[in-house]
Protein backbone atom coordinates (compact mmCIF):
# COMPACT_ATOMS: atom_id res chain seq x y z
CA UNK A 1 68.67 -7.13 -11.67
CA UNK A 2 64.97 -6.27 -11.47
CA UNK A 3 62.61 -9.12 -11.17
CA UNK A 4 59.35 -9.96 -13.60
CA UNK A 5 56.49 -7.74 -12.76
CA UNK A 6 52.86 -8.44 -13.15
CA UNK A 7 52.65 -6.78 -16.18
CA UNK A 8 54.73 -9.66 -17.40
CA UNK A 9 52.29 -12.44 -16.50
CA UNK A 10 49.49 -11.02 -17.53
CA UNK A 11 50.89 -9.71 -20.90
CA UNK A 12 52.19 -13.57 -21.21
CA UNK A 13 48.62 -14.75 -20.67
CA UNK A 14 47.49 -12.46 -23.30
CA UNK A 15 49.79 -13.58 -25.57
CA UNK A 16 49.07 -17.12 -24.81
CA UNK A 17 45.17 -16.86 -25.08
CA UNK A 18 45.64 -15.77 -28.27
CA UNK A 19 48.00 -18.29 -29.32
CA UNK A 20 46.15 -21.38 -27.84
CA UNK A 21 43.21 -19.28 -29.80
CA UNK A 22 44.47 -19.26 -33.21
CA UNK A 23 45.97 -22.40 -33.22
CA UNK A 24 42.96 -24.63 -32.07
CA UNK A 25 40.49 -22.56 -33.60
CA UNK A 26 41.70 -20.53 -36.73
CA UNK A 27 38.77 -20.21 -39.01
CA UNK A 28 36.92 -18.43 -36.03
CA UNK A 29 39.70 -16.44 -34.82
CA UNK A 30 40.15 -14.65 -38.62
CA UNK A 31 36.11 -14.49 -38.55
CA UNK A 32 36.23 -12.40 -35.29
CA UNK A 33 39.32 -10.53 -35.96
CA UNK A 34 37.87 -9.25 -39.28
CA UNK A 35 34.54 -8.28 -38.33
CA UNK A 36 36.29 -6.00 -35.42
CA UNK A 37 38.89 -4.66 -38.10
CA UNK A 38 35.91 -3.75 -40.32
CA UNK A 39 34.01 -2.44 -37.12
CA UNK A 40 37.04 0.10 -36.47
CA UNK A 41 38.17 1.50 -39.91
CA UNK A 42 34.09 2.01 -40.73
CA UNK A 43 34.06 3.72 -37.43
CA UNK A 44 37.15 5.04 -36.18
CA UNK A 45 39.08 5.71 -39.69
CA UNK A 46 38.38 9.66 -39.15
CA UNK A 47 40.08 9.38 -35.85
CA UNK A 48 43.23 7.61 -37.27
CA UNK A 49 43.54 10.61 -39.46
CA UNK A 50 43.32 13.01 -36.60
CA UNK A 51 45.39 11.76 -34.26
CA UNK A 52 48.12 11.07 -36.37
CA UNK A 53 48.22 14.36 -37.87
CA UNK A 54 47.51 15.79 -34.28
CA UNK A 55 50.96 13.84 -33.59
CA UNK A 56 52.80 15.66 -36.68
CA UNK A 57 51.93 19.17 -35.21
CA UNK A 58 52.59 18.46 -32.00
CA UNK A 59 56.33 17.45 -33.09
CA UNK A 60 56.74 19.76 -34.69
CA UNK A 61 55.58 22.27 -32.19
CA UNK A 62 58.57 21.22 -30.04
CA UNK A 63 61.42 21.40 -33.08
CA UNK A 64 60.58 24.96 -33.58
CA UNK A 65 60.12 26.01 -29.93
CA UNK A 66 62.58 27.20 -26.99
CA UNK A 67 61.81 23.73 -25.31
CA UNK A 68 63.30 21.88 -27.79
CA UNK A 69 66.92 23.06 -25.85
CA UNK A 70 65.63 20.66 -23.11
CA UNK A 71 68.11 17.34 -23.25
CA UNK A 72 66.65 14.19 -22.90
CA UNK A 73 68.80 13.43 -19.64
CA UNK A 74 70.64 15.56 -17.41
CA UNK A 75 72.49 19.02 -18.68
CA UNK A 76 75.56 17.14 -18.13
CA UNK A 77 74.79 13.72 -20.03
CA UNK A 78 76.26 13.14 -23.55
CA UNK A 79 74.79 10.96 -26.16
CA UNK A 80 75.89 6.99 -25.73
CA UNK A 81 76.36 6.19 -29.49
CA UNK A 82 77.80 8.56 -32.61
CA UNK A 83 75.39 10.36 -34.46
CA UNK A 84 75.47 7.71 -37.57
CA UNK A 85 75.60 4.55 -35.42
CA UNK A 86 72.03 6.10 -33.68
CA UNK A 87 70.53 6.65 -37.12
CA UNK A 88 71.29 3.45 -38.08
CA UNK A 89 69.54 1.91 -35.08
CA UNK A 90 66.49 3.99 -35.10
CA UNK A 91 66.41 3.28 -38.53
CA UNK A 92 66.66 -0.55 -38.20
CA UNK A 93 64.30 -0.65 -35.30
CA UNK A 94 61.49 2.15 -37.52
CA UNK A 95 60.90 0.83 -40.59
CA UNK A 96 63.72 -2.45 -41.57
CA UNK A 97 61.40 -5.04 -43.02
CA UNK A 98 58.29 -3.16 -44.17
CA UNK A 99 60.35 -0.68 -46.75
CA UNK A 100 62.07 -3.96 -48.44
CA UNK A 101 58.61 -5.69 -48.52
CA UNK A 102 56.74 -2.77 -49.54
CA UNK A 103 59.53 -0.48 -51.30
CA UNK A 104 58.92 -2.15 -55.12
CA UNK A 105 55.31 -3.93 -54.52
CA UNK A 106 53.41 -0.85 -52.92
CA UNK A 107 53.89 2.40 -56.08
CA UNK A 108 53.53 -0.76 -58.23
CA UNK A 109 50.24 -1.60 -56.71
CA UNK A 110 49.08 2.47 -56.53
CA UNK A 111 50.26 2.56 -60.48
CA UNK A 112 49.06 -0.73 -62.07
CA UNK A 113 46.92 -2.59 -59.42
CA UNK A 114 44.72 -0.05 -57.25
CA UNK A 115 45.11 3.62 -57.60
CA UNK A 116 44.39 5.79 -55.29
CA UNK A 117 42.37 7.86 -57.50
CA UNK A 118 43.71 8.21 -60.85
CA UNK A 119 43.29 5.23 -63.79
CA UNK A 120 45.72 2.47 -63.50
CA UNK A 121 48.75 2.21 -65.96
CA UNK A 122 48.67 6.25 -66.90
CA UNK A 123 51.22 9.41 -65.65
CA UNK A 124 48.87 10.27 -63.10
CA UNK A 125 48.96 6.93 -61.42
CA UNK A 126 52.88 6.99 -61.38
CA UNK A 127 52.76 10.65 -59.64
CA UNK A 128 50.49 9.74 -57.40
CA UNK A 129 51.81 5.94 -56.74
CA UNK A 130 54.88 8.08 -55.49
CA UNK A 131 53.00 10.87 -53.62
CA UNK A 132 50.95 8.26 -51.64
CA UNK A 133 53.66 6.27 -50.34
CA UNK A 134 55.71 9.04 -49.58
CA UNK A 135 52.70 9.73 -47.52
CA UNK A 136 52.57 6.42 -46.16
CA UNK A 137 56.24 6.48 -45.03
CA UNK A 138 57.43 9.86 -44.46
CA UNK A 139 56.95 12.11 -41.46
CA UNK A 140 53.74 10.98 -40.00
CA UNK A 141 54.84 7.46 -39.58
CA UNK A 142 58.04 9.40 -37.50
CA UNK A 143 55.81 11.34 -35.98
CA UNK A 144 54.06 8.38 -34.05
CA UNK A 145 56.98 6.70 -32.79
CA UNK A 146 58.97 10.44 -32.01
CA UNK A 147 55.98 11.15 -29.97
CA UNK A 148 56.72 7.99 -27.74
CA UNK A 149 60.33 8.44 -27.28
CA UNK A 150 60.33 12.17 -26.26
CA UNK A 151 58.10 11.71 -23.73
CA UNK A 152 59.95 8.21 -22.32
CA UNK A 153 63.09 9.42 -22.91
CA UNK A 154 62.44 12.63 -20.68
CA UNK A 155 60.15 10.52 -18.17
CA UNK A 156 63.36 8.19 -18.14
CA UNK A 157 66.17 10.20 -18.33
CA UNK A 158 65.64 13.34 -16.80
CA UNK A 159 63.16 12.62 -14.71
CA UNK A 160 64.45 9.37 -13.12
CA UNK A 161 60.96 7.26 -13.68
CA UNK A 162 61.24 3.83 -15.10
CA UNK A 163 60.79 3.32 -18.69
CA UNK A 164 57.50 2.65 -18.90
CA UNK A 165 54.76 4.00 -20.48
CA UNK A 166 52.59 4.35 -17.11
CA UNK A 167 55.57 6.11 -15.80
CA UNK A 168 54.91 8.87 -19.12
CA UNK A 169 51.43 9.37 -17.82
CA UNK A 170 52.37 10.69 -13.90
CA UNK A 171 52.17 14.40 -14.45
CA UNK A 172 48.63 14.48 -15.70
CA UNK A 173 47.75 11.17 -13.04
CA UNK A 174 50.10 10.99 -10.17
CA UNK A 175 51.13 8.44 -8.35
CA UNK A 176 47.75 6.47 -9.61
CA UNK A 177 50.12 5.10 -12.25
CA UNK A 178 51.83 2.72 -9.55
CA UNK A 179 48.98 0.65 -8.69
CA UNK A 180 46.34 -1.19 -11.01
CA UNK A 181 45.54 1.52 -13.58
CA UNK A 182 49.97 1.95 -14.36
CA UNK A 183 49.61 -2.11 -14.78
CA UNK A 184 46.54 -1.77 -17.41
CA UNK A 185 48.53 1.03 -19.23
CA UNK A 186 51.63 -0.76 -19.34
CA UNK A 187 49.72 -4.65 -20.64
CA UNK A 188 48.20 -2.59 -23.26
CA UNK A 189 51.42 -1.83 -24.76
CA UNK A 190 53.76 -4.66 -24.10
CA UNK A 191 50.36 -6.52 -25.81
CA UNK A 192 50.72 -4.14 -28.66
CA UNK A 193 54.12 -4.28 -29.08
CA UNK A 194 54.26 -8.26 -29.38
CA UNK A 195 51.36 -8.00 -31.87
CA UNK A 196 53.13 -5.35 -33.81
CA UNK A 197 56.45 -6.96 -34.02
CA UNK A 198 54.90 -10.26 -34.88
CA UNK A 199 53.19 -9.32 -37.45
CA UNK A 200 56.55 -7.41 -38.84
CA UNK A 201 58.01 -10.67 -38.63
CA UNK A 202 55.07 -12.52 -40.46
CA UNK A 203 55.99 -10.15 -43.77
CA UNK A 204 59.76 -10.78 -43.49
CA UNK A 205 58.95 -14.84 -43.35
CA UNK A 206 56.77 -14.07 -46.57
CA UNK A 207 59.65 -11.89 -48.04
CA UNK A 208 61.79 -14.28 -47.67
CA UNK A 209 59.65 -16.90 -49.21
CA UNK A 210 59.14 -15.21 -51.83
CA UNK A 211 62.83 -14.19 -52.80
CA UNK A 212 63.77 -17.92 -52.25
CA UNK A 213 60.71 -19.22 -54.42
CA UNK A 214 61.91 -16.52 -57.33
CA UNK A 215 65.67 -17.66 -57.15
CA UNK A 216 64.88 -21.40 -56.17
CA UNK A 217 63.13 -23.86 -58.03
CA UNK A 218 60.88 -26.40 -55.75
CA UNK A 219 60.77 -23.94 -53.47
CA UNK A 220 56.95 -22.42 -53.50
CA UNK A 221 55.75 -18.83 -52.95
CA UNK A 222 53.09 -18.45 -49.96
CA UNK A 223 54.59 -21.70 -48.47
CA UNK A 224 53.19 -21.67 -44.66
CA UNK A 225 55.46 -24.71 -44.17
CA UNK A 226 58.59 -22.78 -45.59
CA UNK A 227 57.73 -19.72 -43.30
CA UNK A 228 57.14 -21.94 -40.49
CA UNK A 229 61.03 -22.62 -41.27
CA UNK A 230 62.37 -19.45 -41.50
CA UNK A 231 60.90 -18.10 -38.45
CA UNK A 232 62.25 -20.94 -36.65
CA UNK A 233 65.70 -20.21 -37.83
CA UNK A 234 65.68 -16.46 -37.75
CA UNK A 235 64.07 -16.68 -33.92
CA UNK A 236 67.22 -18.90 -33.36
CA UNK A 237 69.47 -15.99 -34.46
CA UNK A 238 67.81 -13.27 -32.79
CA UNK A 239 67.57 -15.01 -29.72
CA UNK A 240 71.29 -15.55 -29.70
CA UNK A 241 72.16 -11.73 -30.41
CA UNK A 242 69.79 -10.65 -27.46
CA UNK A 243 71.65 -12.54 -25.45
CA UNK A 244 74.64 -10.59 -26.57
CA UNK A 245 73.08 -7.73 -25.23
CA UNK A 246 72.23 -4.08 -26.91
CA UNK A 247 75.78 -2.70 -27.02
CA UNK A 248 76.82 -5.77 -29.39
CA UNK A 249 74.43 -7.41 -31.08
CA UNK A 250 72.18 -4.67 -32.16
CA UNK A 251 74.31 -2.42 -32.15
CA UNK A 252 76.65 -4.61 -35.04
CA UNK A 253 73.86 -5.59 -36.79
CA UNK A 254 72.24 -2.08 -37.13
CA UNK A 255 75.73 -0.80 -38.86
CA UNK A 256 75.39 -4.30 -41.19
CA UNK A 257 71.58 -3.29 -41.73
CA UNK A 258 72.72 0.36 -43.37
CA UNK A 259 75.52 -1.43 -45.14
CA UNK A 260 73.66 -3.75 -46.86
CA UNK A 261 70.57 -1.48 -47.65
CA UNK A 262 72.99 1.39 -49.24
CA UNK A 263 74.49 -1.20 -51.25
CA UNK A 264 71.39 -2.49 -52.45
CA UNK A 265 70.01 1.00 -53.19
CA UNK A 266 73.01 2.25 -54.71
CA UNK A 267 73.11 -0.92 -57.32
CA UNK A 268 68.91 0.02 -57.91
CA UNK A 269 70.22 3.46 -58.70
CA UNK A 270 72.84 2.39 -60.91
CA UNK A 271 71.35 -0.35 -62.89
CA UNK A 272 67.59 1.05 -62.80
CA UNK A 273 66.61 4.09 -65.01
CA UNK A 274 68.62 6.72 -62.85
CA UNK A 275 67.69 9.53 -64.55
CA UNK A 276 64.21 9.06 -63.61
CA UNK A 277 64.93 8.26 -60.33
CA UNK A 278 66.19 11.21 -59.61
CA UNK A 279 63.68 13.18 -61.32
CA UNK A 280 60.70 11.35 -59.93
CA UNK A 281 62.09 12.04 -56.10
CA UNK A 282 62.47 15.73 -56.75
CA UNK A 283 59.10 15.93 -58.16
CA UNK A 284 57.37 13.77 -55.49
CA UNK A 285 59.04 15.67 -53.05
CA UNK A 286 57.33 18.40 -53.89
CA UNK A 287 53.85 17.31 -54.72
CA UNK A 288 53.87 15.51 -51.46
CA UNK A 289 54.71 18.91 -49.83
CA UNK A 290 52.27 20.33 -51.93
CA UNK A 291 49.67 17.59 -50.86
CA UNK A 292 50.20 16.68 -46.98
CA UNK A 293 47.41 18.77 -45.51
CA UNK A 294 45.05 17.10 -47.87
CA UNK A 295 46.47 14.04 -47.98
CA UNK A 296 46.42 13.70 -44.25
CA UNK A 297 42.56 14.36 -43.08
CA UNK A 298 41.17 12.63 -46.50
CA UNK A 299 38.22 10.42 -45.75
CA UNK A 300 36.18 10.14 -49.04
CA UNK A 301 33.02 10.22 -47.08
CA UNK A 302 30.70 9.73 -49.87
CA UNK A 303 33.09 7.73 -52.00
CA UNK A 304 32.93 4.24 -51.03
CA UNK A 305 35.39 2.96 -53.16
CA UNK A 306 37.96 5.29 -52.56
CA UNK A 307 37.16 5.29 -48.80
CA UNK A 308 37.86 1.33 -49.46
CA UNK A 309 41.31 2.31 -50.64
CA UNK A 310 41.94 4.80 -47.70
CA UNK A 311 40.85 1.89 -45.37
CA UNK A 312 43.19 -0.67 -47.10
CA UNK A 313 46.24 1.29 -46.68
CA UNK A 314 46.32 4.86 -45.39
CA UNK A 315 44.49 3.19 -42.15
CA UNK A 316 46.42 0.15 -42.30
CA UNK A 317 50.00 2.11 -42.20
CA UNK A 318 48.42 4.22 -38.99
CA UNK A 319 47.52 1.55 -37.11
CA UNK A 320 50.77 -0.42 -38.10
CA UNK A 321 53.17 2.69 -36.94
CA UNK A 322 50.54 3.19 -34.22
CA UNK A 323 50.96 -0.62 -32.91
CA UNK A 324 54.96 -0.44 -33.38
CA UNK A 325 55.04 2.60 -30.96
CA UNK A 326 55.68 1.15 -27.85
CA UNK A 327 58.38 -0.63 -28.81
CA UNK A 328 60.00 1.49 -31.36
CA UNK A 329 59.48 4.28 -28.85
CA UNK A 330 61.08 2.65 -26.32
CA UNK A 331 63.82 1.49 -27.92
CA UNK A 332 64.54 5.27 -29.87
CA UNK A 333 64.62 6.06 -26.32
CA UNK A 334 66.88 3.73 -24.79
CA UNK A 335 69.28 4.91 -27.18
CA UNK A 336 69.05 8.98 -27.66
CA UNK A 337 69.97 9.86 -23.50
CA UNK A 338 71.69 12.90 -23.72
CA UNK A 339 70.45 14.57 -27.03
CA UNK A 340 68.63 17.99 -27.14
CA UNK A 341 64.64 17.66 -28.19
CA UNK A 342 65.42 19.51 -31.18
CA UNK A 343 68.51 17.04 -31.69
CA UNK A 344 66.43 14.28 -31.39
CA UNK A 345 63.58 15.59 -33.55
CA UNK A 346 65.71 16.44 -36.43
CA UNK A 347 66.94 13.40 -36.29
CA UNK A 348 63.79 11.03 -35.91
CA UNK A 349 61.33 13.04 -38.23
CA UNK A 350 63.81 14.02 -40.87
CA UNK A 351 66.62 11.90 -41.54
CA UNK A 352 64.71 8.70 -41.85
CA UNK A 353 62.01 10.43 -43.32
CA UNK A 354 64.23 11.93 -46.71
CA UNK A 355 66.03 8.42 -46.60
CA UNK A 356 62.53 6.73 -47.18
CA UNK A 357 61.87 8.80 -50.08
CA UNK A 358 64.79 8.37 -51.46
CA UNK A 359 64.11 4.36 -51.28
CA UNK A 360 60.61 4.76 -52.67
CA UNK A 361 61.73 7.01 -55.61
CA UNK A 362 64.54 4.37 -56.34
CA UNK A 363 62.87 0.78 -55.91
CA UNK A 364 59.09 2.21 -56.99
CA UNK A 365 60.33 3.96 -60.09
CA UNK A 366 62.37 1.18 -61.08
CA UNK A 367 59.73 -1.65 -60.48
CA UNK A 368 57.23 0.99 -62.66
CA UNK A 369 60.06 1.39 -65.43
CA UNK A 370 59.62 -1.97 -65.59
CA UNK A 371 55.95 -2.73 -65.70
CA UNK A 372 55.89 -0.42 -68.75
CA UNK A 373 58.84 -1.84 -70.34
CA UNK A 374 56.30 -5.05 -71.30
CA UNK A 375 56.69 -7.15 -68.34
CA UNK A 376 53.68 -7.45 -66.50
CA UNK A 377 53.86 -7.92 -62.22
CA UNK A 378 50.18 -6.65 -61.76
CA UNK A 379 49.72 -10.07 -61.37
CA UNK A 380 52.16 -10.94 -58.68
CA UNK A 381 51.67 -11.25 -54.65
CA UNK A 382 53.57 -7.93 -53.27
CA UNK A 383 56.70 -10.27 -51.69
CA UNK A 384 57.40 -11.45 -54.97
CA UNK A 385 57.08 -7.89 -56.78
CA UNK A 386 60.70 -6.94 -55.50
CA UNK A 387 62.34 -9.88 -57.14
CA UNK A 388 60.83 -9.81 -60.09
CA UNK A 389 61.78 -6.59 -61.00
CA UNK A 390 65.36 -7.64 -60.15
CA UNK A 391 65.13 -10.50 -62.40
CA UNK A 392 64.92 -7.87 -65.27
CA UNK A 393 67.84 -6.06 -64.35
CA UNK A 394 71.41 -6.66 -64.91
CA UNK A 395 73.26 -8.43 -61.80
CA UNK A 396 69.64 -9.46 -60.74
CA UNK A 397 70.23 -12.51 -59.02
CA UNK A 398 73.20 -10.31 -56.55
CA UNK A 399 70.56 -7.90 -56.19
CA UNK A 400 68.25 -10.65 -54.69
CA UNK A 401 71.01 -12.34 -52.73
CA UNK A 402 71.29 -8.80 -51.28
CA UNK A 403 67.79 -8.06 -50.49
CA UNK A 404 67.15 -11.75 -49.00
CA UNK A 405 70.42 -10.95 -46.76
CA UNK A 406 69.05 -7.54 -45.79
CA UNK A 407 65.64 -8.80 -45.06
CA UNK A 408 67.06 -11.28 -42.37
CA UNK A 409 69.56 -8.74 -40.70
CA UNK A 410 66.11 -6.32 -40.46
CA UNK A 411 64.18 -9.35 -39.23
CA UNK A 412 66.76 -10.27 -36.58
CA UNK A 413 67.22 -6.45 -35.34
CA UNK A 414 63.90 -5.95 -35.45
CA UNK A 415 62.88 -8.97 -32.93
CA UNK A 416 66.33 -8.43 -30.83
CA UNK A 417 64.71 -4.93 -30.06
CA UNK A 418 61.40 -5.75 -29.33
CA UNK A 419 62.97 -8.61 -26.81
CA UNK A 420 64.88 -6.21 -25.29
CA UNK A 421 61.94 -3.24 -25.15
CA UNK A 422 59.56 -6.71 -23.64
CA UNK A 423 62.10 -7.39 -21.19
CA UNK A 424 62.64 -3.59 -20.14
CA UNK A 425 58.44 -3.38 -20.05
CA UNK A 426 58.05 -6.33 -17.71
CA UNK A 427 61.15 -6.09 -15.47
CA UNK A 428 59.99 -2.69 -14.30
CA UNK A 429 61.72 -0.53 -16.43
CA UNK A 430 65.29 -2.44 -16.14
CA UNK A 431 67.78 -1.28 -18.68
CA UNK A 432 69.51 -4.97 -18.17
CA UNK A 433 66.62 -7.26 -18.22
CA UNK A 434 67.54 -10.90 -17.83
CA UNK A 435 68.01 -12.92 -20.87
CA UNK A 436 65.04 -15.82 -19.80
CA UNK A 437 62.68 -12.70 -19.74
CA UNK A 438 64.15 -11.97 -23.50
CA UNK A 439 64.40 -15.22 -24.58
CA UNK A 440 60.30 -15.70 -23.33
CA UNK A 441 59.06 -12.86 -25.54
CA UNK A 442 61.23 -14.07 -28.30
CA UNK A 443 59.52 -17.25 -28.63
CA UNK A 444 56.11 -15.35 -27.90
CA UNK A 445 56.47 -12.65 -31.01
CA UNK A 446 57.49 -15.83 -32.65
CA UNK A 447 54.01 -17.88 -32.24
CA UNK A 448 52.11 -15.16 -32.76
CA UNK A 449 53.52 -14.66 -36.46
CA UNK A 450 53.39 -18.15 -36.82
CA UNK A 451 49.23 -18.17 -35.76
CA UNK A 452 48.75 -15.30 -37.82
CA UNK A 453 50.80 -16.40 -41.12
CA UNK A 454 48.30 -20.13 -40.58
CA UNK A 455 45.34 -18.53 -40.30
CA UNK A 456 45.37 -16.12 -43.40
CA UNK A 457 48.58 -14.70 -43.70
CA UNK A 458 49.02 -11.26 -45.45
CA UNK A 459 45.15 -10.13 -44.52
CA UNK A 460 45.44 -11.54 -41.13
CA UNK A 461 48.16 -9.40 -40.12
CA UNK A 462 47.11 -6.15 -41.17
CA UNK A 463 44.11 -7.17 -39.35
CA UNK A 464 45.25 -7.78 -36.12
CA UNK A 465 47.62 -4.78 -36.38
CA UNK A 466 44.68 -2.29 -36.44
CA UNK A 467 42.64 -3.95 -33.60
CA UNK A 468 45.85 -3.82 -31.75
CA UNK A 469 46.86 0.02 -32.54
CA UNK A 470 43.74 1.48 -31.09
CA UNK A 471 43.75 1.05 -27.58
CA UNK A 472 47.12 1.96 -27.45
CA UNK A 473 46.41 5.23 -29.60
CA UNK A 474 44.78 6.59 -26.50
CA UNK A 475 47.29 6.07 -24.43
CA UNK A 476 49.31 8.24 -27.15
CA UNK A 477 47.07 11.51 -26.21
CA UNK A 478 47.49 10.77 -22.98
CA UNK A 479 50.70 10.49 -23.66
CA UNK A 480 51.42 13.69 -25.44
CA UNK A 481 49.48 16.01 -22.90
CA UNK A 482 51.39 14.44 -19.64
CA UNK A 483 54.59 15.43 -21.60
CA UNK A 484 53.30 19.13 -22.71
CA UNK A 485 52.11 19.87 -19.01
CA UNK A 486 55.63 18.34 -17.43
CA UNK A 487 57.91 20.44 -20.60
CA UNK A 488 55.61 24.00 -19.72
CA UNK A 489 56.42 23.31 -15.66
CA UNK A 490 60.30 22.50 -17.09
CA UNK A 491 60.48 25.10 -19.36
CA UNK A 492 59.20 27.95 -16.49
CA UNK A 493 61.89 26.52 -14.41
CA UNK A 494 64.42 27.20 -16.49
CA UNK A 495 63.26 31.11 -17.35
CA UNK A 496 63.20 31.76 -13.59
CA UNK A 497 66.56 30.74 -12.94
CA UNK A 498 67.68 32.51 -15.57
């Protein structure tokens, strides 16, 4: 059993700065974090754009080459889970909360609210309310955290490093990444993974809040003292399936996760205009094929309203995927010893990606069926756009039993993982870290949501996300070209001994 590292006391003291922060002094803690938000997406939004599309190539540079035969482990190591329990974790860990927060609220928001481009309430809003959050969700978001877990998962696996991030950095730096400059590397992302988590945490509380509120009466909407409540609870729950361990209690709750979410799509299907469903994914499908090159460098340079709009949410979604990285990373990695590259690929960038889609195209077109049917959620704060548009279909109130249920399986897998990923980050790599280590970053990703919800609560977390995501983004190019030089020195190897 490895012991606490520094990385773990100064990532605590992080945490706890901005804790003790927040919580004495809230009105200047939003002030700050807002002027640096605005600071970065003025400045920086171009290179959000790049990087994450530089991410997308790269990816798929490796899916189509001869190095994509490389397996993430030894040539003798077989994969630890079946190929549907794995999808179902990666799945859990990726996306979970933000696609039942956002999957109704944000083509409803393109279409009637804020378009991208196009006038609100007409067919070119709807097309492009679907195109744009395919965007937002599909392969680029994969991209970011794929890009992490390749390059752990060989560092780890094959390699025999520890899995940290420093330890992804040694072919371009050396042993350097032992001693003070590993440390810095490694606080950077255990700091961006608690932010990133936390703030994933702060929308389930406000889901949940909001489904209650909608099925509930005297319970209010945007309730800090409710949220307060259900983050207690749910950090209860997730604190007692870490201890369980990752072979149980994520494991279980991943499978529950898929259950309940292909239930609750396939009754959205069903009882939402199906026809249209279907139609709109096929035709999104292909406009967002159509669309992804421009799509992905768009910066409306001398548009300031629509560079607003790219700010709001194209930027927001980088930074968030950008932020989650560490830990999703680390966890997709934990879990995919013994698969090929291209195995792995396939399975990170496509799979989840089509299943998104097919989520969007489901819970979007419905929500927008409704809207034009005459009853108007323009109006409505985006937890409590899901639940309305239940409310106007048959078996509405199952439907938001459902989605409240699936919220808090997401929200407990979602914090059991990033305990675990903490624990591994600040225990030196340790694929068993010890449960007070767990149980410590539990309660930490727990405050932070808590000091974030307090202090401004939807804006404040997309906020914080994107001053968290940048640092770490660099380490991400670092990243990638330490794994490109060690795959070209592998992949030479190989050809010679052939």
């Amino acid at each position: 059993m490895k012991k606490v590292t520094n990385v773990f006391w100064i990532a605590l003291a992080l945490v706890a700065l901005a804790v003790g922060y927040g919580a004495l002094a809230p009105d200047s803690f939003a002030s700050i974090t807002d002027s640096m938000r605005t600071f970065l997406t003025n400045s920086f939004g171009w290179y959000y754009l790049l990087i994450v599309s530089v991410m997308v190539l790269f990816c798929l540079f490796f899916l189509i080459s001869p190095m994509g035969q490389v397996r993430l482990g030894k040539d003798t190591d077989k994969p630890e889970f079946s190929f549907a329990t794995w999808i179902a974790m990666l799945f859990s860990a990726g996306m979970g909360i933000g696609l039942v927060f956002w999957g109704a609220a944000e083509p409803l928001s393109h279409y009637a609210v804020d378009p991208a481009t196009a006038e609100p309430g007409t067919a070119e809003a709807f097309r492009e309310s679907m195109r744009v959050s395919f965007f937002h969700w599909g392969i680029h978001a994969w991209a970011i955290y794929a890009v992490v877990a390749m390059a752990l998962a060989y560092s780890q696996f094959r390699k025999g490093e520890p899995g940290l991030i420093s330890a992804t950095l040694k072919p371009l730096f050396g042993d350097r990444m032992k001693g003070v400059w590993g440390t810095f590397v490694d606080v950077i992302a255990v700091f961006a993974t608690v932010v990133g988590v936390a703030t994933t945490l702060g929308f389930g509380a406000i889901q949940i809040n909001g489904g209650l509120a909608y099925m509930f009466d005297g319970i209010t909407a945007g309730s800090f003292v409710t949220q307060l409540v259900i983050i207690g609870v749910v950090t209860v729950l997730f604190m007692f399936s870490a201890w369980t361990g990752l072979s149980k209690g994520i494991k279980y709750l991943s499978n529950t996760n898929m259950v309940l979410a292909v239930l609750l799509l396939v009754l959205v299907i069903i009882l939402g205009p199906t026809l249209l469903i279907f139609n709109m994914f096929t035709d999104t499908l292909g406009t967002y094929l159509q669309n992804l090159v421009r799509m992905s460098f768009r910066t409306a340079p001398i548009d300031g309203e629509n560079r607003a709009w790219i700010d709001g949410w194209t930027i927001f979604y980088w930074a968030w995927w950008i932020s989650w990285a560490p830990f999703v990373g680390i966890f997709i990695a934990r879990i995919s010893k013994g698969r090929t590259i291209r195995q792995f690929l396939f399975g990170v960038l496509m799979l989840p990606t089509l299943v998104s889609f097919f989520w969007f195209s489901a819970f979007g077109t419905t929500a927008i069926d409704v809207q034009d049917g005459g009853f108007d959620m323009s109006g409505l704060m985006p937890e409590e756009t899901l639940f309305a548009t239940f409310s106007q279909l048959p078996l509405g109130i199952l439907m938001s039993v459902v989605a409240v249920l699936l919220i808090t399986t997401f929200f407990i897998t979602s914090a059991d993982s990033a305990t675990f990923v903490l624990g591994m980050q600040t225990t030196n790599g340790s694929l068993h870290p010890q449960n007070a280590v767990k149980l410590t970053w539990g309660v930490a990703q727990s405050s932070i949501a808590v000091i974030l919800l307090s202090t401004g609560g939807l804006n404040t977390l997309q906020t914080v996300l994107i001053i968290a995501a940048f640092p770490f983004s660099i380490i991400m190019l670092l990243m990638m070209g330490a794994f490109y030089k060690a795959m070209n020195l592998e992949y030479k190897a190989i050809k010679r001994k052939r």
